[in-house]
C-alpha atoms as a PDB file:
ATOM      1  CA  UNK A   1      58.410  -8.151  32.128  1.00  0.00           C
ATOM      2  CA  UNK A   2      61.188  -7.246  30.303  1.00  0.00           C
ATOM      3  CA  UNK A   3      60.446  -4.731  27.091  1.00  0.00           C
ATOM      4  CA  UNK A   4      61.323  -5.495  23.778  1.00  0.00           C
ATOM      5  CA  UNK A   5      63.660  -3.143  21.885  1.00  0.00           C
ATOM      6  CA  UNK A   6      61.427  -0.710  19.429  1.00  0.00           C
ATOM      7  CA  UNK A   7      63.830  -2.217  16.821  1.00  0.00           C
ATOM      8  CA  UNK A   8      67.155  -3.514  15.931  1.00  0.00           C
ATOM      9  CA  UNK A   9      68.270  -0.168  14.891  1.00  0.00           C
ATOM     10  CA  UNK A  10      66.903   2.241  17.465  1.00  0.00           C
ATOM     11  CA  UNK A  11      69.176   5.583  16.501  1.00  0.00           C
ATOM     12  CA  UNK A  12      66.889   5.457  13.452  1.00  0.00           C
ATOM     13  CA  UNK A  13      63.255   5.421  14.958  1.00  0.00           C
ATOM     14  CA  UNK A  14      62.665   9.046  14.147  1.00  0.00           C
ATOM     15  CA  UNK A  15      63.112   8.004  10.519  1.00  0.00           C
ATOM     16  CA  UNK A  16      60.581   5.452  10.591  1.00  0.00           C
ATOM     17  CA  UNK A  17      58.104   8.194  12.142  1.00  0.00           C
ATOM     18  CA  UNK A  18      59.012  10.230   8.685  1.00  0.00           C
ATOM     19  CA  UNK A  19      58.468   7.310   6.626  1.00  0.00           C
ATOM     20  CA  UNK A  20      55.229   6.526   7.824  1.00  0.00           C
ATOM     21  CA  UNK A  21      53.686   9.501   7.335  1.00  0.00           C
ATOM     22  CA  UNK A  22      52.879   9.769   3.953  1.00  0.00           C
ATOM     23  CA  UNK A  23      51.555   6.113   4.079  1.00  0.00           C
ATOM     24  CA  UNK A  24      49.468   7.104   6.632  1.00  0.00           C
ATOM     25  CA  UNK A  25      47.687   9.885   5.309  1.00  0.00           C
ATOM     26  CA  UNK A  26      47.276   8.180   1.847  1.00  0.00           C
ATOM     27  CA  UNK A  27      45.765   4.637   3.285  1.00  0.00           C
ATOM     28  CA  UNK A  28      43.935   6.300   6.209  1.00  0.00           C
ATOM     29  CA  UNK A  29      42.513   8.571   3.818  1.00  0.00           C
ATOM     30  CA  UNK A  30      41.158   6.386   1.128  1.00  0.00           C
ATOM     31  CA  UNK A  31      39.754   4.049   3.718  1.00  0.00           C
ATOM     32  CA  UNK A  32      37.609   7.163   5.404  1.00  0.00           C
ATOM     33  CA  UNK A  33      36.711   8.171   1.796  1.00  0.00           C
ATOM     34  CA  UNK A  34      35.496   5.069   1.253  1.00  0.00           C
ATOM     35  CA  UNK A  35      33.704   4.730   4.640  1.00  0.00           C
ATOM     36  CA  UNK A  36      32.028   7.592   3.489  1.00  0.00           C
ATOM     37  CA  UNK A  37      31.046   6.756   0.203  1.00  0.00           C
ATOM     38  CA  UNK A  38      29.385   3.577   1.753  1.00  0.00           C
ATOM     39  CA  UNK A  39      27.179   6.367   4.567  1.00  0.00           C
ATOM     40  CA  UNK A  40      26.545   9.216   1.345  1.00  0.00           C
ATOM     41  CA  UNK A  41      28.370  11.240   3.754  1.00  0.00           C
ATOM     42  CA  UNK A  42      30.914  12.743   1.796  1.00  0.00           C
ATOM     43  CA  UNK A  43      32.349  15.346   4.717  1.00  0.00           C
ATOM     44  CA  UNK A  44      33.168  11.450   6.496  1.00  0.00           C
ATOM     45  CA  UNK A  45      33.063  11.297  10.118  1.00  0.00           C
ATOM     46  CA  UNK A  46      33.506  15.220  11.095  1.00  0.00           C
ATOM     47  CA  UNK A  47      30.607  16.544   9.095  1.00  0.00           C
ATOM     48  CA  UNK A  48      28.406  18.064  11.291  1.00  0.00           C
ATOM     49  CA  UNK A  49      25.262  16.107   9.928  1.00  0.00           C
ATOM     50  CA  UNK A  50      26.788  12.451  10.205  1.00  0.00           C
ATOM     51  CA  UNK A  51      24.515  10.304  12.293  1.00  0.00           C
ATOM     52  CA  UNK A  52      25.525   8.180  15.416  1.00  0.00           C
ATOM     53  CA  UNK A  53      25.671   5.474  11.975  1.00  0.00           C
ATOM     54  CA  UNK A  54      27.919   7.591   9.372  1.00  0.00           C
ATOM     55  CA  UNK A  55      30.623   8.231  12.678  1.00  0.00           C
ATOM     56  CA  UNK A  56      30.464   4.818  13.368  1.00  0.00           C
ATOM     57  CA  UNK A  57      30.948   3.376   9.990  1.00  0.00           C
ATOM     58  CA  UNK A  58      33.865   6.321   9.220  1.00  0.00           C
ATOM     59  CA  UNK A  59      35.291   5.172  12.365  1.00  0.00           C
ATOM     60  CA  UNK A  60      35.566   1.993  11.635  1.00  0.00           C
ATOM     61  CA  UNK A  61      37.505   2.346   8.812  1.00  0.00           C
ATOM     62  CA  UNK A  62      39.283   4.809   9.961  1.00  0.00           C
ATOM     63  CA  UNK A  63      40.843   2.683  12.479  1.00  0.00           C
ATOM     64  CA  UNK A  64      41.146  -0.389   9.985  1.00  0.00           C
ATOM     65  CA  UNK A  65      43.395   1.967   7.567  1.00  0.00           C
ATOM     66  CA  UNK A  66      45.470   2.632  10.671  1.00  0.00           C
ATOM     67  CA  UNK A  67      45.829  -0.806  11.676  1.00  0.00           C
ATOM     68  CA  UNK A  68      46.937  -1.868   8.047  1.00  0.00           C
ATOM     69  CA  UNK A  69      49.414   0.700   8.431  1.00  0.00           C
ATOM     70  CA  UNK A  70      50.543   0.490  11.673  1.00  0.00           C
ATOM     71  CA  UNK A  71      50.584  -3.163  11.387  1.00  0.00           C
ATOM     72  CA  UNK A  72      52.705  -3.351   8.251  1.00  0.00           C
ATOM     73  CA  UNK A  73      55.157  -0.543   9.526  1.00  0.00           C
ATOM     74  CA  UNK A  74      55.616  -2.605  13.130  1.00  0.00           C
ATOM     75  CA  UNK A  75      56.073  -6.117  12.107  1.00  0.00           C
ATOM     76  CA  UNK A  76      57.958  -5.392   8.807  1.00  0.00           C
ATOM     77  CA  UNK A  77      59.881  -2.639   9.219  1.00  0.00           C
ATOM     78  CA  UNK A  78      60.477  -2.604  13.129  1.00  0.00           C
ATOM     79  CA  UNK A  79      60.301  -6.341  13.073  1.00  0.00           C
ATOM     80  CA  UNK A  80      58.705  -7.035  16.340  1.00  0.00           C
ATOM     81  CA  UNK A  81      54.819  -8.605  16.843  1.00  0.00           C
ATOM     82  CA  UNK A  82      52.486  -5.724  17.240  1.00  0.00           C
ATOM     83  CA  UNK A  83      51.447  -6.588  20.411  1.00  0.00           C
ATOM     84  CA  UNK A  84      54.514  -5.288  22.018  1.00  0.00           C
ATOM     85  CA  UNK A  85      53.743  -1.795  21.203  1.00  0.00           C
ATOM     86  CA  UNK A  86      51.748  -1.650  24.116  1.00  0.00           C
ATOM     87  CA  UNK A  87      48.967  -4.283  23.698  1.00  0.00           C
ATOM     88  CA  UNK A  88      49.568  -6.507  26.703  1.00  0.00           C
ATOM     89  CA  UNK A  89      46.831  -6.640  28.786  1.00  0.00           C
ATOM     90  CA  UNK A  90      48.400  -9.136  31.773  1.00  0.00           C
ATOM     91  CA  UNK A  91      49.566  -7.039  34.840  1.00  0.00           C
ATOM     92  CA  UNK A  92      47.835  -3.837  33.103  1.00  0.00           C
ATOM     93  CA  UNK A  93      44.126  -4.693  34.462  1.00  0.00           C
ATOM     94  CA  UNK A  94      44.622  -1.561  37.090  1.00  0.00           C
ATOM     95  CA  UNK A  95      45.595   0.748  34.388  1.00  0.00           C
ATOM     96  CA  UNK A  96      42.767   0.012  32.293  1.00  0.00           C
ATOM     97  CA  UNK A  97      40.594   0.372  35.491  1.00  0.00           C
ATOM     98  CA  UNK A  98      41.993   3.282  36.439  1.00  0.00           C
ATOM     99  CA  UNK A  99      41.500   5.259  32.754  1.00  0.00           C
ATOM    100  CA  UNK A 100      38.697   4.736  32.951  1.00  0.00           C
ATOM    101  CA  UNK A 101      37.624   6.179  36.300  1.00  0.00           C
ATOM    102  CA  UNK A 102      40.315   9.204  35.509  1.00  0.00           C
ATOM    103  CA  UNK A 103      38.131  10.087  32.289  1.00  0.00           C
ATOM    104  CA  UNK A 104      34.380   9.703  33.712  1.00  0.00           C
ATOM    105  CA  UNK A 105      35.996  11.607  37.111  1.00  0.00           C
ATOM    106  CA  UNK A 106      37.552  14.577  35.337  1.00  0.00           C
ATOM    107  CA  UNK A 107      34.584  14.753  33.206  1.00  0.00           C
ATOM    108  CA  UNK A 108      32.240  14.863  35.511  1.00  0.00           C
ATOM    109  CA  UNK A 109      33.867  17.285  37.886  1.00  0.00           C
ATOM    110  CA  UNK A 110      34.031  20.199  34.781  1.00  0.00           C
ATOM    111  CA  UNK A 111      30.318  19.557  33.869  1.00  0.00           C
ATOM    112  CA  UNK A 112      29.156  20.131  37.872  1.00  0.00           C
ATOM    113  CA  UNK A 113      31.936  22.735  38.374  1.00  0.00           C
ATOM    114  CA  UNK A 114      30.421  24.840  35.129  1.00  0.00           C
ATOM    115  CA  UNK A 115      27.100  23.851  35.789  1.00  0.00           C
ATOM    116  CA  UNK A 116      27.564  25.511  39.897  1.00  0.00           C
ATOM    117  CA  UNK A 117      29.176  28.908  37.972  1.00  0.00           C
ATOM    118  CA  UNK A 118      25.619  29.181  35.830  1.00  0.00           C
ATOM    119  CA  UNK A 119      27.975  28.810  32.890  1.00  0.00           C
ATOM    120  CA  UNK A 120      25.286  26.316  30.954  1.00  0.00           C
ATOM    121  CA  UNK A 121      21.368  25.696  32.016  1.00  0.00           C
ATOM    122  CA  UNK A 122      20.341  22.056  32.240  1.00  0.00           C
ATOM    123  CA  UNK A 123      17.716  21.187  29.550  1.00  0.00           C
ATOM    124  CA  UNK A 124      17.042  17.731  30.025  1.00  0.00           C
ATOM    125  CA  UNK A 125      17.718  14.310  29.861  1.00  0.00           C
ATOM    126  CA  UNK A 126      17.816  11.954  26.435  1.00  0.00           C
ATOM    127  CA  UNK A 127      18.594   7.957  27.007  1.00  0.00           C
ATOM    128  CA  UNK A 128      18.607   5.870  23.965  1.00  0.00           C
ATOM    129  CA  UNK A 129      19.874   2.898  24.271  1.00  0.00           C
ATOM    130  CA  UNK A 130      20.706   2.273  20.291  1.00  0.00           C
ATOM    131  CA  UNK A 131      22.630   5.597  20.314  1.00  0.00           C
ATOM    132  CA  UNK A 132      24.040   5.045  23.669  1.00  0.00           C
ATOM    133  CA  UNK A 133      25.660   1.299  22.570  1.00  0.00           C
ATOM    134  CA  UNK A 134      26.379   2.994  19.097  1.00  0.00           C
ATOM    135  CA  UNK A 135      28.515   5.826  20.582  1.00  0.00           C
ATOM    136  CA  UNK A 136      30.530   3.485  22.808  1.00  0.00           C
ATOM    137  CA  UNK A 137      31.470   1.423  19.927  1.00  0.00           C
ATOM    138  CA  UNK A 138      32.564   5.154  17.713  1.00  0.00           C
ATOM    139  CA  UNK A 139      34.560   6.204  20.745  1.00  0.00           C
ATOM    140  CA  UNK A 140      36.155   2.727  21.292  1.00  0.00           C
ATOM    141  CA  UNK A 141      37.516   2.454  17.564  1.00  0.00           C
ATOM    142  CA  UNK A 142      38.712   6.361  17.961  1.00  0.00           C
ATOM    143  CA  UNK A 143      40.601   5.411  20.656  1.00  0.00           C
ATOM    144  CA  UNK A 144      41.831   2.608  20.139  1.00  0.00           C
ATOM    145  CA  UNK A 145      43.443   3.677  16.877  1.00  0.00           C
ATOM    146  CA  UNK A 146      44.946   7.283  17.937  1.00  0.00           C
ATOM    147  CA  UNK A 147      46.079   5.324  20.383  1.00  0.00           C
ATOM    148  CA  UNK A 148      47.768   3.137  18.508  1.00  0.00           C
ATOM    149  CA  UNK A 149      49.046   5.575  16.283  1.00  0.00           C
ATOM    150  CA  UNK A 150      50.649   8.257  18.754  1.00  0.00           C
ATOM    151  CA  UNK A 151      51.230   6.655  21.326  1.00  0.00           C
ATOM    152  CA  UNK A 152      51.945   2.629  20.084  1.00  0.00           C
ATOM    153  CA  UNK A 153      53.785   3.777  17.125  1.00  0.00           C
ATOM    154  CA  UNK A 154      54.960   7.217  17.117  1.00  0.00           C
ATOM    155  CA  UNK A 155      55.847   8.125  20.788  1.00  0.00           C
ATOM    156  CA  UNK A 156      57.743   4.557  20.782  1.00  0.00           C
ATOM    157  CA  UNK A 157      59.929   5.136  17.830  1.00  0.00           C
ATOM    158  CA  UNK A 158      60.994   8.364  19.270  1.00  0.00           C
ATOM    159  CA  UNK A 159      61.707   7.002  22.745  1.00  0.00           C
ATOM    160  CA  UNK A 160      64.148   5.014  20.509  1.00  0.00           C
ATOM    161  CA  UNK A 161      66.296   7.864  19.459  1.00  0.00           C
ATOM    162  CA  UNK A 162      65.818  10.824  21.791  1.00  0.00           C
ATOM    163  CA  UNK A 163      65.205  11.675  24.971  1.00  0.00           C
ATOM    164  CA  UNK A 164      61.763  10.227  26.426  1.00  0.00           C
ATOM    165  CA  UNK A 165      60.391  13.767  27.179  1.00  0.00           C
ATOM    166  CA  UNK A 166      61.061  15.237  24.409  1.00  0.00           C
ATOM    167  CA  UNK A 167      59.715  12.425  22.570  1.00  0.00           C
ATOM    168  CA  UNK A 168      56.662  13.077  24.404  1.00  0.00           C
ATOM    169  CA  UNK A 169      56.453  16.940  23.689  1.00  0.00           C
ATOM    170  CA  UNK A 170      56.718  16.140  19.384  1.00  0.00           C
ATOM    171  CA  UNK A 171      54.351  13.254  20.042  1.00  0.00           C
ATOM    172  CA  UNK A 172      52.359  15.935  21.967  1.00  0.00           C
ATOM    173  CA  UNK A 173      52.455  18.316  19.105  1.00  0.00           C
ATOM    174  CA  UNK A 174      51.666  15.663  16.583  1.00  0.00           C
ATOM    175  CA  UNK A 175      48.467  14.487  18.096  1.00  0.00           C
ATOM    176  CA  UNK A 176      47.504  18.153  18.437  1.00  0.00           C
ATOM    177  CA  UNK A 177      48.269  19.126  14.844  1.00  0.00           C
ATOM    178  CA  UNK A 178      45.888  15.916  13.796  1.00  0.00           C
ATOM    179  CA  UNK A 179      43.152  17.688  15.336  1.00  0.00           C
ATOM    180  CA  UNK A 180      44.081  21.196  13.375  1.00  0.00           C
ATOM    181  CA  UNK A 181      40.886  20.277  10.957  1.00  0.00           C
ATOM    182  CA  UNK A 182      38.187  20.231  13.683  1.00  0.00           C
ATOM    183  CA  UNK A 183      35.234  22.897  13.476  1.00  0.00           C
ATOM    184  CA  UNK A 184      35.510  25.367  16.594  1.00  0.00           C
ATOM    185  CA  UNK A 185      39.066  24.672  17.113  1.00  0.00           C
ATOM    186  CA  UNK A 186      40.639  27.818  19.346  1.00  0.00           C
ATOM    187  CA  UNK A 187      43.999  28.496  21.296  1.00  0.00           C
ATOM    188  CA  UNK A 188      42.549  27.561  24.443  1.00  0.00           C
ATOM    189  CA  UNK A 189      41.732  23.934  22.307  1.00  0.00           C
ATOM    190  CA  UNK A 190      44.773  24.001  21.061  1.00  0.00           C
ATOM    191  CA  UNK A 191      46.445  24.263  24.041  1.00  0.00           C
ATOM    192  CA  UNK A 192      44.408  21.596  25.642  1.00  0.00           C
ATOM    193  CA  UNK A 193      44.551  18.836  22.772  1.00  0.00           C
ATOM    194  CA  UNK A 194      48.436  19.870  23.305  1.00  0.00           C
ATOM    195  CA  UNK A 195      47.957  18.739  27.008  1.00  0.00           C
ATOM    196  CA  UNK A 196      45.668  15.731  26.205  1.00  0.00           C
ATOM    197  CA  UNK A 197      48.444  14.380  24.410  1.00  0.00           C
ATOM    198  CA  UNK A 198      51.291  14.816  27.458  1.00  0.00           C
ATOM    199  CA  UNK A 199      48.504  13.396  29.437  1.00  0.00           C
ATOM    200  CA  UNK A 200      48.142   9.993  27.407  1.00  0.00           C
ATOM    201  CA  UNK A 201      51.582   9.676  26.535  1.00  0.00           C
ATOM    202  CA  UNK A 202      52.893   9.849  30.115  1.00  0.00           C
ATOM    203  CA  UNK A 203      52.064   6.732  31.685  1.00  0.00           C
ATOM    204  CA  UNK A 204      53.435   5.200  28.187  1.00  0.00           C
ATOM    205  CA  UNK A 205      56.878   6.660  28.424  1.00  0.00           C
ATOM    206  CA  UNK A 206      56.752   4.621  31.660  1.00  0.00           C
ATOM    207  CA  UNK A 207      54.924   1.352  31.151  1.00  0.00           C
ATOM    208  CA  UNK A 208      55.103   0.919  27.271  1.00  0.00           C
ATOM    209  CA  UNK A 209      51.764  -0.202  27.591  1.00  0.00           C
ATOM    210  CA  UNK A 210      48.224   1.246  25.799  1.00  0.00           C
ATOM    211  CA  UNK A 211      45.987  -0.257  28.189  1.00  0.00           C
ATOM    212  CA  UNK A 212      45.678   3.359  30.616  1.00  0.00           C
ATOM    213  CA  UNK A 213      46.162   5.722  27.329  1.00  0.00           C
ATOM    214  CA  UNK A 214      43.089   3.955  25.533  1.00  0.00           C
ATOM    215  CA  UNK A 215      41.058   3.663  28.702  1.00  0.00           C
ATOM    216  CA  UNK A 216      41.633   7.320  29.171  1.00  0.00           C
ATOM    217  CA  UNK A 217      41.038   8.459  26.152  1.00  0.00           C
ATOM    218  CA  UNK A 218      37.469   6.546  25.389  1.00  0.00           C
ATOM    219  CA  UNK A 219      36.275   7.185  28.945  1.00  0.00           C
ATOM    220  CA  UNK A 220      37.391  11.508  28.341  1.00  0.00           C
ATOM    221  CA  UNK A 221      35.422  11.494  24.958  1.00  0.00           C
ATOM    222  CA  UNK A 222      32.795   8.984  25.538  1.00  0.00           C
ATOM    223  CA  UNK A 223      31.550  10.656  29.349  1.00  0.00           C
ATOM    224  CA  UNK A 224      32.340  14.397  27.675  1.00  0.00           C
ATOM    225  CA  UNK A 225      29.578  13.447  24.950  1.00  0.00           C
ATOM    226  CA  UNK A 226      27.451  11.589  27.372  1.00  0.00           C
ATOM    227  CA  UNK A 227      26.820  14.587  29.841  1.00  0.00           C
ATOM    228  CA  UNK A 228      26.292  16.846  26.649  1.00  0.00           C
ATOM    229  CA  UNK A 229      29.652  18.836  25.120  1.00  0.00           C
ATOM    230  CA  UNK A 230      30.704  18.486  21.816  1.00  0.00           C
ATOM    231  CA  UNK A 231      33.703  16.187  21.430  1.00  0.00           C
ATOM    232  CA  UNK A 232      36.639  18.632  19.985  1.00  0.00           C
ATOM    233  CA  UNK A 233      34.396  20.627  18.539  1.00  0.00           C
ATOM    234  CA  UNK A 234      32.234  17.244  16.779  1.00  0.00           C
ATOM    235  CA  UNK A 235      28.877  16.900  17.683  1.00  0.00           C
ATOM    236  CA  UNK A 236      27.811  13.349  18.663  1.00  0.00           C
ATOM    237  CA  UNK A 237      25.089  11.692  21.197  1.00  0.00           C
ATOM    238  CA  UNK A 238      24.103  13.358  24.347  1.00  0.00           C
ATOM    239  CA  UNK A 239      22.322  12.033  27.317  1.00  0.00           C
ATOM    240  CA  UNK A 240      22.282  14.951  28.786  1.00  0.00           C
ATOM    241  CA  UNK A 241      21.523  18.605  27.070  1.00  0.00           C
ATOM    242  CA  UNK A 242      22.379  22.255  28.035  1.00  0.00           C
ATOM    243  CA  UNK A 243      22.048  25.507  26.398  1.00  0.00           C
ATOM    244  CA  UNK A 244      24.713  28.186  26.728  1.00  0.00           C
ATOM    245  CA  UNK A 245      23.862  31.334  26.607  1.00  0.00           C
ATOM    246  CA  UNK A 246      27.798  32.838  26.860  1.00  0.00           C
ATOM    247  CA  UNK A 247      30.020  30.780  24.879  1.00  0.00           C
ATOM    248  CA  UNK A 248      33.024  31.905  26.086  1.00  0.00           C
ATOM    249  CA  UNK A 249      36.726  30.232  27.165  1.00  0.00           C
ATOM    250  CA  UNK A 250      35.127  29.371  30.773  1.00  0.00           C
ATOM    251  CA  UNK A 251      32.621  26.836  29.421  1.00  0.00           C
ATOM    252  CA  UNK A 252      34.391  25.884  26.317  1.00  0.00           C
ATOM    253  CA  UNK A 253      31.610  26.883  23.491  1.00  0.00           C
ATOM    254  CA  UNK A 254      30.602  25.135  20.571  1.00  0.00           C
ATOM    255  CA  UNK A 255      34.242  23.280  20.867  1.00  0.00           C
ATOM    256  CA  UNK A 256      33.645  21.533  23.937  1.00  0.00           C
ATOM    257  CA  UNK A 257      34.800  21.166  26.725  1.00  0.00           C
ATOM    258  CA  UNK A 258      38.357  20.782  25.185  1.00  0.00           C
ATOM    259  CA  UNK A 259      37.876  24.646  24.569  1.00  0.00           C
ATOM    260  CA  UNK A 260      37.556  25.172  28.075  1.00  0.00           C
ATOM    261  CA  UNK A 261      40.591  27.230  30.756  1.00  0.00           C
ATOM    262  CA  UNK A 262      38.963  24.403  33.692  1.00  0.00           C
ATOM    263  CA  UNK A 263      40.150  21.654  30.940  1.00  0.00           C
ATOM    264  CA  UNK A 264      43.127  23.083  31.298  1.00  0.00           C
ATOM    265  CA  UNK A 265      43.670  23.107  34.584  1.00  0.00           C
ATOM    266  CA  UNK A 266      42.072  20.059  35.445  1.00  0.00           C
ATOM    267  CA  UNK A 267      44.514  18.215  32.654  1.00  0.00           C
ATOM    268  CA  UNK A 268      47.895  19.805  34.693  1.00  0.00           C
ATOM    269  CA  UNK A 269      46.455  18.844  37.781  1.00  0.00           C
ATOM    270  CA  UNK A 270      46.052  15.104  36.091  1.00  0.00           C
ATOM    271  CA  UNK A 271      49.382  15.413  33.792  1.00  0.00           C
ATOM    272  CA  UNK A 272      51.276  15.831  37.498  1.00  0.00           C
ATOM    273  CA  UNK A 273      49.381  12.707  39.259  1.00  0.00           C
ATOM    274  CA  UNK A 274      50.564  10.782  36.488  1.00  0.00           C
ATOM    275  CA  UNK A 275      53.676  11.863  36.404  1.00  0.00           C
ATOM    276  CA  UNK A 276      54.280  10.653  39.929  1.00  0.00           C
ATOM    277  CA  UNK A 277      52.305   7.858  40.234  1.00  0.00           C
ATOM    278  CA  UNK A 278      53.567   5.853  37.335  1.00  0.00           C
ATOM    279  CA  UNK A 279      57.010   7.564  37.978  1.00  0.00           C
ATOM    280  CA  UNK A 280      56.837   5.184  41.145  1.00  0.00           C
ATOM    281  CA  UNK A 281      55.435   2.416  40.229  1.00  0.00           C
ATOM    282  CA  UNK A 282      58.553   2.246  37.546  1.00  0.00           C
ATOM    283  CA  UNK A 283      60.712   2.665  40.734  1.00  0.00           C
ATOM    284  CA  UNK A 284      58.695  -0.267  42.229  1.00  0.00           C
ATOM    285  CA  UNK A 285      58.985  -2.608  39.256  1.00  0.00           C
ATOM    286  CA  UNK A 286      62.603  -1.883  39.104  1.00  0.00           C
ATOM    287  CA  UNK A 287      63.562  -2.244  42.680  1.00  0.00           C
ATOM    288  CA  UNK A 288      61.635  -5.878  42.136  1.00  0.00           C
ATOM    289  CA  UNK A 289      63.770  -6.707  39.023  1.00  0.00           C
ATOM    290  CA  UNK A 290      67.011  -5.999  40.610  1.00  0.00           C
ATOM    291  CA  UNK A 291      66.000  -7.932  44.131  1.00  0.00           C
END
């Protein structure tokens, strides 16, 4: 399928990026105020005593500020339907598919690799099904929106005016820097929220599409609260707990298992899988196009 162009002026994307900014924070942030006037949670989403509830309801409107703005941004400035930022799910089915087992697989292998070391001590194990269903929806809208935002919006406009990579690296840094807030936050989280965003915009400077870059994202968050770690550095629903006696850059502390040097090194091992495998199947599509 041929792409769309980001815009009818593309040696001015960047400027859009600057434009949108303060729109962003201003709409985004009266919506989560708001959000958490309606919970009586007044820290919104990241306070550390929100419920499954207040995250959800923060969330929410949290994504629908982003929407509004991303929305307007898209189809009046860059005049083109939003769904071409990366929304078509046709032909994408395999990505989605394959987020999602990337996320629970990576996940799973750093909670059993630290749990071998002895760097945590299983607890035990907490299903609740309200809280369960309730989480899946938070981490859904979360991704769905950053999403949206760096990758949909932000990495796209700079594809239009700059090299792809280094696109990705400022989109990279961006997506990082949005994260500066969180409670916990270290270099070695830094660093790997850094990573996280190479890692999600990869496969986008190839296919253009969202549908692996929100799969991967929900499954990494929802999976890394499910089997217990705090989500960078937010505490949500566990179904599984561990104590820790050592918090430390091994196991990741109180940040998560964003804070962790196996995070890292399980993200470049994943950051060069993408690299080739969508690098290929870009080869692939184009070698069908041209036959």
């Amino acid at each position: 399928m041929k792409e769309l162009p980001v815009s009818s002026s593309n040696t001015n994307s960047w400027v859009r990026v600057l434009l949108f900014v303060v729109p962003y924070v201003v709409i985004v942030g009266l919506f989560q105020l708001f959000g958490g006037f309606i919970t009586g949670n007044e820290l919104s989403s990241e306070s550390a005593n929100a419920t499954t509830e207040q995250h959800l309801i923060t969330s929410l409107f949290g994504f629908l500020g982003t929407f509004l703005v991303v929305y307007v941004f898209v189809k009046w400035v860059g005049k083109i339907p939003l769904i071409n930022i990366g929304f078509h799910l046709k032909n994408h089915l395999k990505d989605l598919l394959l987020g999602l087992i990337a996320g629970v697989a990576i996940m799973a292998l750093g909670y059993f690799a630290l749990d071998i070391s002895n760097e945590f001590q299983f607890v035990k194990t907490d299903y609740e099904g309200g809280e369960f269903f309730l989480t899946i929806l938070v981490f859904l809208l979360v991704s769905v929106s950053e999403e949206m935002l760096f990758r949909g919006y932000v990495l796209r406009n700079l594809m239009g005016s700059m090299n792809k990579f280094l696109a990705l690296i400022i989109s990279a840094i961006l997506f990082a820097l949005l994260h500066a807030a969180n409670p916990n936050l270290s270099l070695v989280g830094n660093i790997n929220l850094f990573l996280a965003g190479i890692l999600l915009g990869l496969p986008y400077i190839y296919t253009k599409n969202l549908m692996f870059p929100i799969a991967f994202h929900f499954s990494w968050n929802f999976f890394q609260s499910i089997f217990g770690f705090n989500v960078s550095g937010l505490d949500s629903y566990s179904m599984l707990t561990f104590q820790i006696s050592d918090k430390n850059i091994w196991n990741g502390g109180d940040f998560g298992f964003e804070g962790s040097i196996l995070a890292i090194f399980l993200q470049m091992v994943s950051i060069y899988f993408c690299f080739v495998y969508f690098k290929n199947l870009k080869g692939k599509e184009n070698g069908i196009l041209s036959n």
